[in-house]
Protein backbone atom coordinates (compact mmCIF):
# COMPACT_ATOMS: atom_id res chain seq x y z
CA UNK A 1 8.30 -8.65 12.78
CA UNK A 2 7.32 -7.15 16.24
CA UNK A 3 3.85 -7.50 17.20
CA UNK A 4 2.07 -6.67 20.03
CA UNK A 5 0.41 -9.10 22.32
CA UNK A 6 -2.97 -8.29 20.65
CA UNK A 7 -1.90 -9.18 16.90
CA UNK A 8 -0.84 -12.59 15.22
CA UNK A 9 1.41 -12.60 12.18
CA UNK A 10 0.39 -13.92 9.39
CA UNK A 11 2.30 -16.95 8.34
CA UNK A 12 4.31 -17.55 5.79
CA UNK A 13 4.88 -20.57 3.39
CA UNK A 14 7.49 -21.24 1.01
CA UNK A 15 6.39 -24.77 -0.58
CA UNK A 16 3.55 -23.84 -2.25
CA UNK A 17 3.84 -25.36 -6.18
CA UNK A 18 0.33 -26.53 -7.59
CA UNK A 19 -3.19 -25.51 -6.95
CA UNK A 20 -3.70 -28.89 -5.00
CA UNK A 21 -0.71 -27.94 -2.34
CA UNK A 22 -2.71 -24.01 -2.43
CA UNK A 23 -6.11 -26.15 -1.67
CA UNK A 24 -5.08 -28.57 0.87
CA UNK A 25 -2.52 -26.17 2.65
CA UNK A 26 -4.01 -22.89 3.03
CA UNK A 27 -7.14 -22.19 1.27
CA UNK A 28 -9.33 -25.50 3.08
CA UNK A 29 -7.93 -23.40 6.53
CA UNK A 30 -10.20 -20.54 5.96
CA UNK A 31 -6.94 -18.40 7.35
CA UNK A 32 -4.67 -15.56 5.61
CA UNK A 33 -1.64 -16.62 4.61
CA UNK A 34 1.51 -15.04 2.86
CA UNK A 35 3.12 -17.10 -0.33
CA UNK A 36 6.91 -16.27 -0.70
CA UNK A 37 8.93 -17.60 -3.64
CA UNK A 38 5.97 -18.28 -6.11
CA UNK A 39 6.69 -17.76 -9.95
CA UNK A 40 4.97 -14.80 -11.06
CA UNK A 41 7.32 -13.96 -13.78
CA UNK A 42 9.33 -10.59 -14.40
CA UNK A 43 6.99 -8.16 -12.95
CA UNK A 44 8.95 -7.46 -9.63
CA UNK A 45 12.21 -6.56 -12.31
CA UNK A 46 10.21 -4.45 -14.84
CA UNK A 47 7.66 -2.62 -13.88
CA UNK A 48 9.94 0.33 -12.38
CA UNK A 49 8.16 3.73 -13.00
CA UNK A 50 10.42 4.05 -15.78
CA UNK A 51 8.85 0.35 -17.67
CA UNK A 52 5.05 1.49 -16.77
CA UNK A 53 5.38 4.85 -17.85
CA UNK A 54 6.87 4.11 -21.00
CA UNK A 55 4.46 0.89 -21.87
CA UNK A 56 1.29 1.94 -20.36
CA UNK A 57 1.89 5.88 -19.27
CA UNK A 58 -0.70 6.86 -22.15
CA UNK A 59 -3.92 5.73 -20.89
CA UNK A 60 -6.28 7.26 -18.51
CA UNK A 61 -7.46 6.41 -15.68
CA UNK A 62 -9.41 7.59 -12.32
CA UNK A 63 -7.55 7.68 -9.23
CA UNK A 64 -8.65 8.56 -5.62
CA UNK A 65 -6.86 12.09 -4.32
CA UNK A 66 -7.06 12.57 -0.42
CA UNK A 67 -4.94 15.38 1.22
CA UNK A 68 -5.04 13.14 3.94
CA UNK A 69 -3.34 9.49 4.29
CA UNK A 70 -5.78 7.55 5.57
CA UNK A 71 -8.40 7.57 3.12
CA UNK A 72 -12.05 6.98 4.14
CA UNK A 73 -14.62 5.84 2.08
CA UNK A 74 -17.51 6.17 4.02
CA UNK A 75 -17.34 9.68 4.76
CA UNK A 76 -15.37 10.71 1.17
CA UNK A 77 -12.71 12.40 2.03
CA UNK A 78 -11.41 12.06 -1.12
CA UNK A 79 -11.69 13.36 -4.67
CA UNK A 80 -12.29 11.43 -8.15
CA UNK A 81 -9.60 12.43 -10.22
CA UNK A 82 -8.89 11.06 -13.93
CA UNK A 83 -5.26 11.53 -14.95
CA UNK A 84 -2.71 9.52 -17.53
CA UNK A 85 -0.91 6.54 -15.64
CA UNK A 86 2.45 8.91 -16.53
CA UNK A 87 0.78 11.10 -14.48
CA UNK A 88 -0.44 9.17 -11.62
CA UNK A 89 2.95 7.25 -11.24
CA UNK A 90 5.22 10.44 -11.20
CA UNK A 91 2.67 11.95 -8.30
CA UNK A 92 1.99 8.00 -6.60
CA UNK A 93 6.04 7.81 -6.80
CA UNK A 94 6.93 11.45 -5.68
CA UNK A 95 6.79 12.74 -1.98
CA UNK A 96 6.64 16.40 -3.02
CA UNK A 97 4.58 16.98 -6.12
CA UNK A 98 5.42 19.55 -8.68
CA UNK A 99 2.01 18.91 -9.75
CA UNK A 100 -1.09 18.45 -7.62
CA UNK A 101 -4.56 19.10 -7.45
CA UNK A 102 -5.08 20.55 -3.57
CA UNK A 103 -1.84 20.59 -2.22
CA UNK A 104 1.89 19.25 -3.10
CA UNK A 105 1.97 16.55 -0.36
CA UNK A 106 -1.16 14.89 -1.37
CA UNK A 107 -2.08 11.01 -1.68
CA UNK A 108 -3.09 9.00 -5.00
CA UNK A 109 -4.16 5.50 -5.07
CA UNK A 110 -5.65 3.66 -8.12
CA UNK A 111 -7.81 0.70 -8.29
CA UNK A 112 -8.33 -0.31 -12.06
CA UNK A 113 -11.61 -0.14 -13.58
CA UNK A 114 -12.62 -1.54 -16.73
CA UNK A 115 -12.57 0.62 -20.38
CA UNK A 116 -15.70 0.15 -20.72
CA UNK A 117 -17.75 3.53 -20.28
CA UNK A 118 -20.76 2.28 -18.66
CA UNK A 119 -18.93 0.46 -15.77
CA UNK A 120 -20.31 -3.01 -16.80
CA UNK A 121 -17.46 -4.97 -17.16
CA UNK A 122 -15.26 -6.58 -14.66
CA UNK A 123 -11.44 -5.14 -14.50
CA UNK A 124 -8.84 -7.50 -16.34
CA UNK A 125 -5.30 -6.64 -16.94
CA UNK A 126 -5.09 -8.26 -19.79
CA UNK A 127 -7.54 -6.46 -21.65
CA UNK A 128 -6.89 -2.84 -19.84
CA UNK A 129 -2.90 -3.09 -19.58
CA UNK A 130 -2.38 -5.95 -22.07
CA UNK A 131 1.14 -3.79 -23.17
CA UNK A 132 2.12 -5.26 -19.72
CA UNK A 133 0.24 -8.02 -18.83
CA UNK A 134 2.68 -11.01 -20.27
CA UNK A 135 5.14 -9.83 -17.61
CA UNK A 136 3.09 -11.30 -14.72
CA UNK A 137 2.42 -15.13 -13.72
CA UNK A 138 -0.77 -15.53 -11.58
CA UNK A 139 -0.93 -18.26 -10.03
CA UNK A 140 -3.09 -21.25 -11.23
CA UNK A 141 -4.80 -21.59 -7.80
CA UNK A 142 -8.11 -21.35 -9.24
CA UNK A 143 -9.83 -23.23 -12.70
CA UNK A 144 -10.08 -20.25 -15.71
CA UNK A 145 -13.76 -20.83 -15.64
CA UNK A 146 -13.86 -19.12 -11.88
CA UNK A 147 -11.81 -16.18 -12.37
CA UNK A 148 -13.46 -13.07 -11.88
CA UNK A 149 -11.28 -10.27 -11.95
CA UNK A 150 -7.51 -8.65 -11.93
CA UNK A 151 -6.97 -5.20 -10.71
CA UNK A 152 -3.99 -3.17 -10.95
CA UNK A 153 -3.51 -1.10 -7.76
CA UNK A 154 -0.60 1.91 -7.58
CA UNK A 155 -0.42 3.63 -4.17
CA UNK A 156 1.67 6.58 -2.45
CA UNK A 157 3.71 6.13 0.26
CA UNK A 158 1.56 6.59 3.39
CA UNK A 159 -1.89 5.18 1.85
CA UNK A 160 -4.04 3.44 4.12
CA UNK A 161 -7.17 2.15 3.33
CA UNK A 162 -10.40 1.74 4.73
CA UNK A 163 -11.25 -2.40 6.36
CA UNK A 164 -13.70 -3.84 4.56
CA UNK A 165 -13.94 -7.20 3.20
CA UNK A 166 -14.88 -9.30 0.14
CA UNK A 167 -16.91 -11.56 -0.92
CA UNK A 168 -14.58 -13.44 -2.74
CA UNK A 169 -11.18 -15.33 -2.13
CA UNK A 170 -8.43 -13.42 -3.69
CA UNK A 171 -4.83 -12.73 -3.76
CA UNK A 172 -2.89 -9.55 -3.44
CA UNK A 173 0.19 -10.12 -5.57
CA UNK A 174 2.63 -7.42 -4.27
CA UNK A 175 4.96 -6.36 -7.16
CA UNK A 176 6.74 -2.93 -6.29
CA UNK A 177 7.37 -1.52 -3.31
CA UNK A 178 6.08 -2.38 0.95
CA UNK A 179 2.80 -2.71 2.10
CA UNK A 180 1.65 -3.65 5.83
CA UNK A 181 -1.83 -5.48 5.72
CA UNK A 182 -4.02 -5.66 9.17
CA UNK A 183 -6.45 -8.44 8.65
CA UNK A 184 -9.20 -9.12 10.90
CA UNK A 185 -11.71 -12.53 11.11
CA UNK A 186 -14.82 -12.45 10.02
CA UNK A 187 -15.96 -13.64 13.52
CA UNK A 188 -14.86 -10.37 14.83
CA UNK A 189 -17.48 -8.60 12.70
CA UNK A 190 -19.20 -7.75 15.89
CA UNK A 191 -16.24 -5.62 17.10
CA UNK A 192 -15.65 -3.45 13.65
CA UNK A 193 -18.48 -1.20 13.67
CA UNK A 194 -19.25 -1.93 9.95
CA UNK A 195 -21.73 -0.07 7.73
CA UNK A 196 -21.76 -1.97 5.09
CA UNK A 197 -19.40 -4.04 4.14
CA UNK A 198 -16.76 -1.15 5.24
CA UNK A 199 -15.13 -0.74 9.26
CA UNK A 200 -16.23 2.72 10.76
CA UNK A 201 -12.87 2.79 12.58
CA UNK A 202 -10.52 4.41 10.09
CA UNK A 203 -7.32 4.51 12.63
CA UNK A 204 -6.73 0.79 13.28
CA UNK A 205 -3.61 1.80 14.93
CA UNK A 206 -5.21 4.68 17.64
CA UNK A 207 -8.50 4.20 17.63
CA UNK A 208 -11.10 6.68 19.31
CA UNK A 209 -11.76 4.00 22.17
CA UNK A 210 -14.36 6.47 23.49
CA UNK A 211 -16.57 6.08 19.81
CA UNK A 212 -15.21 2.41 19.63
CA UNK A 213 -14.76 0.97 22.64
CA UNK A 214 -15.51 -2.95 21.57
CA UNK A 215 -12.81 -2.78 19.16
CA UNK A 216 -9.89 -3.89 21.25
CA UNK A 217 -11.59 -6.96 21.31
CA UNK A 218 -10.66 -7.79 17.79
CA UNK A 219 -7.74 -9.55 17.09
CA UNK A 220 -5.30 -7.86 14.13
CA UNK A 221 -3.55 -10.77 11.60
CA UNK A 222 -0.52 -8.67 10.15
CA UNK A 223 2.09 -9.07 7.64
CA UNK A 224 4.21 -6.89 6.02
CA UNK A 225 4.40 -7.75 1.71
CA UNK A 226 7.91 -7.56 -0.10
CA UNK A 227 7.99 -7.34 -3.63
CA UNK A 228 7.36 -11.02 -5.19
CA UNK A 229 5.20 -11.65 -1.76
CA UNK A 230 1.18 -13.10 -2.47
CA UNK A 231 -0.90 -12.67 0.17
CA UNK A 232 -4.31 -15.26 0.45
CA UNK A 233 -7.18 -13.29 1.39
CA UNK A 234 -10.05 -15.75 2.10
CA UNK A 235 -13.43 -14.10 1.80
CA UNK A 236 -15.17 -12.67 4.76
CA UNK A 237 -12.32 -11.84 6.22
CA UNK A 238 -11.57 -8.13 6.59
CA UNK A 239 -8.11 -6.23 5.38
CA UNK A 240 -6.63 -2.92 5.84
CA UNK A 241 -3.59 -2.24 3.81
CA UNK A 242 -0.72 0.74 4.64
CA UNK A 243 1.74 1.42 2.15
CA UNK A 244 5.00 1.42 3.40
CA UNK A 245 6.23 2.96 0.40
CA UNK A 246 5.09 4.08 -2.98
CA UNK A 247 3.85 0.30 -4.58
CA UNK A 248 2.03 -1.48 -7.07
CA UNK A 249 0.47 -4.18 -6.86
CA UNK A 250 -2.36 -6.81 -8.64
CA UNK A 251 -5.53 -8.41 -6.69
CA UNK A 252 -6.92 -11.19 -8.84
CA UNK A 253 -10.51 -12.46 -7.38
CA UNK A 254 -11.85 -15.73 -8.00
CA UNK A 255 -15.29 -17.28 -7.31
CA UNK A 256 -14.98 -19.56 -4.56
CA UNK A 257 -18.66 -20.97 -4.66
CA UNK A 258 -21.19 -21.73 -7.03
CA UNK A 259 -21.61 -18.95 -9.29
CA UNK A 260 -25.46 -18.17 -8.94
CA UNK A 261 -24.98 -17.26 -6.15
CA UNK A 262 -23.06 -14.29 -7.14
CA UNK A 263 -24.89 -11.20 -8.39
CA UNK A 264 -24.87 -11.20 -12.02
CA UNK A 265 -24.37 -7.57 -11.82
CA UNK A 266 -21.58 -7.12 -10.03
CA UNK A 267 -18.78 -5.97 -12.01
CA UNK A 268 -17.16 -4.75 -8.55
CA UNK A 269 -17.14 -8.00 -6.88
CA UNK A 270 -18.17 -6.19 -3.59
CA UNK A 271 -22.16 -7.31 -3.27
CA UNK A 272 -23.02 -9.39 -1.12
CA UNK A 273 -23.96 -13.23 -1.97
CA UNK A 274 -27.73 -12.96 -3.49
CA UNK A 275 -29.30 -14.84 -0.23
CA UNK A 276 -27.38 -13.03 2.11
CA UNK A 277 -28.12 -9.15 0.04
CA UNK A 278 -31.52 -10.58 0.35
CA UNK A 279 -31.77 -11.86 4.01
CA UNK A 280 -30.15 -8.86 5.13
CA UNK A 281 -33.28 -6.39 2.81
CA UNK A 282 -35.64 -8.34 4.77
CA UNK A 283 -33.41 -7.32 8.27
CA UNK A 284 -34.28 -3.63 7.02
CA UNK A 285 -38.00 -4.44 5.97
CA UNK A 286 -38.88 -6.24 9.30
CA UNK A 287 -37.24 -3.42 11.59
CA UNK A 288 -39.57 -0.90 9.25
CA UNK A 289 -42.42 -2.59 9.69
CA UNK A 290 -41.55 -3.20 13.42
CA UNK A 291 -41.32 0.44 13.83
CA UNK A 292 -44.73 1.15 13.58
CA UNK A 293 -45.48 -0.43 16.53
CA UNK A 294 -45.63 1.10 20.41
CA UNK A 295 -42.16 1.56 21.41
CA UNK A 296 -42.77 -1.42 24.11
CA UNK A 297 -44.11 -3.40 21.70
CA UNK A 298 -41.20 -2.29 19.01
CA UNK A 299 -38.65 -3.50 21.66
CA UNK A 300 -40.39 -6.91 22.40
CA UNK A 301 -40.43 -8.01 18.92
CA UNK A 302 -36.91 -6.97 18.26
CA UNK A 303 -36.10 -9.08 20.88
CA UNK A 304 -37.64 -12.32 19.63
CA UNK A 305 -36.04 -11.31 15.98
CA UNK A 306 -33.13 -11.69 17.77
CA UNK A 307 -33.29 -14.53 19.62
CA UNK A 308 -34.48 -16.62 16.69
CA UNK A 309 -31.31 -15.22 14.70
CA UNK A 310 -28.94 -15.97 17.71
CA UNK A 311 -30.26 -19.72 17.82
CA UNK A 312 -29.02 -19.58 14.41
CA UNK A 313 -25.60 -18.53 15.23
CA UNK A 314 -22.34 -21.25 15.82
């Protein structure tokens, strides 16, 4: 892969075989890596458009529609759209549509939800897509009682999505198709423009250096996924994917740390940790109540806020 001088590849391990050799080589580093050669069973040989369509093609489910390829989440410009999985994998697979909803080159992506109505259950193949889900291995890198969730994700060619990160470790098992993933660490945070847990700077590749001029100072981790290919995404650390060409692919999430202190009603995964949601309410209560002040004595205060955090910092 060519990089620039500003990115670092991702790397790559082939001799990963138990959850003690995933623990002790890559997850205790706290650093993306890519798993090649794992076992995740006969996914990569059947689940051609053909296989899904055929096994799975009769259920519904909502997709994001964007006439433009880089979708962003923050300012929607994107539609909901609920269609049958035939559907969405002859439009996700096609370049031209014969169908479409805006225009024939549009883009589809599709991040499984759970069946149930009132969005309170976590997504899990094998309860949405259990016609399929004996044809994938994931990996044991985690005990059963951690799991979270495992999302089915079919893209167009040309998708990019917006950086964010999660609050969980997770792996992106790619099983169909190329996808480029941009990965930035969590240290960098200062550099992304965030609102929320999602990047402001939708074109990681040109950015508008005149709305974002800090950003250069983040360094990009990038790989590019082959079918078969997991990627480790430790949590924290932020990801923008690209698909190279039309793909699907499964992201199983796991909790890393002790489960309370994980909202219990997060069927997402993407709140934050319950002290940190909370620290950060009181951020927005003390600048409120800060802002009632003088504007001299409004700055001041801030000021000590801040200093007291940065003491804080490593």
């Amino acid at each position: 892969m060519n990089l620039s001088k500003d990115c670092i590849e991702v790397p790559l391990y082939y001799n990963i075989h138990s959850k003690e050799d995933f623990i002790f080589q890559i997850q205790c580093k706290r650093k993306p890596a890519v798993l090649r050669g794992l076992d995740i069973g006969d996914c990569c040989e059947k689940w051609s458009a053909e296989y899904l369509t055929h096994h799975i093609g009769h259920l519904e489910a909502k997709i994001h529609v964007s006439c433009e390829s880089k979708m962003d989440f923050i300012n929607k410009n994107f539609s909901y759209k609920t269609l049958s999985l035939a559907e969405i994998i002859k439009r996700a697979s096609a370049t031209i549509k014969e169908n479409y909803f805006f225009q024939p080159q549009e883009y589809y992506y599709l991040r499984s939800l759970s069946s149930e109505r009132r969005g309170r259950e976590v997504s899990d193949i094998t309860k949405q897509f259990a016609q399929i889900a004996d044809d994938i291995v994931i990996p044991k890198f985690f005990n059963d009682d951690d799991f979270f969730s495992s999302v089915l994700r079919v893209s167009s060619e040309g998708v990019q999505l917006w950086t964010h990160y999660d609050i969980m470790d997770n792996i992106l098992i790619q099983v169909k198709g190329r996808k480029r993933v941009v990965l930035f660490d969590p240290s960098d945070i200062s550099y992304l423009y965030m609102e929320g847990d999602k990047s402001r700077v939708l074109d990681i590749d040109e950015p508008d250096l005149t709305l974002f001029p800090e950003f250069t100072k983040a360094t990009k981790y990038v790989c590019t996924l082959e079918p078969g290919d997991v990627l480790f995404i430790p949590a924290l650390w932020f990801h923008n994917t690209l698909a190279l060409t039309y793909g699907v692919a499964v992201n199983v999430f796991w909790k890393n740390l002790d489960h309370e202190l994980y909202d219990k009603n997060d069927f997402y995964g993407n709140k934050d940790l319950l002290p940190a949601a909370k620290a950060l309410q009181n951020v927005e209560n003390a600048i409120k109540l800060l802002n009632t002040l003088p504007p001299q004595y409004k700055d001041f205060y801030l000021k000590r806020c801040l200093k007291n955090i940065e003491k804080h910092l490593q």
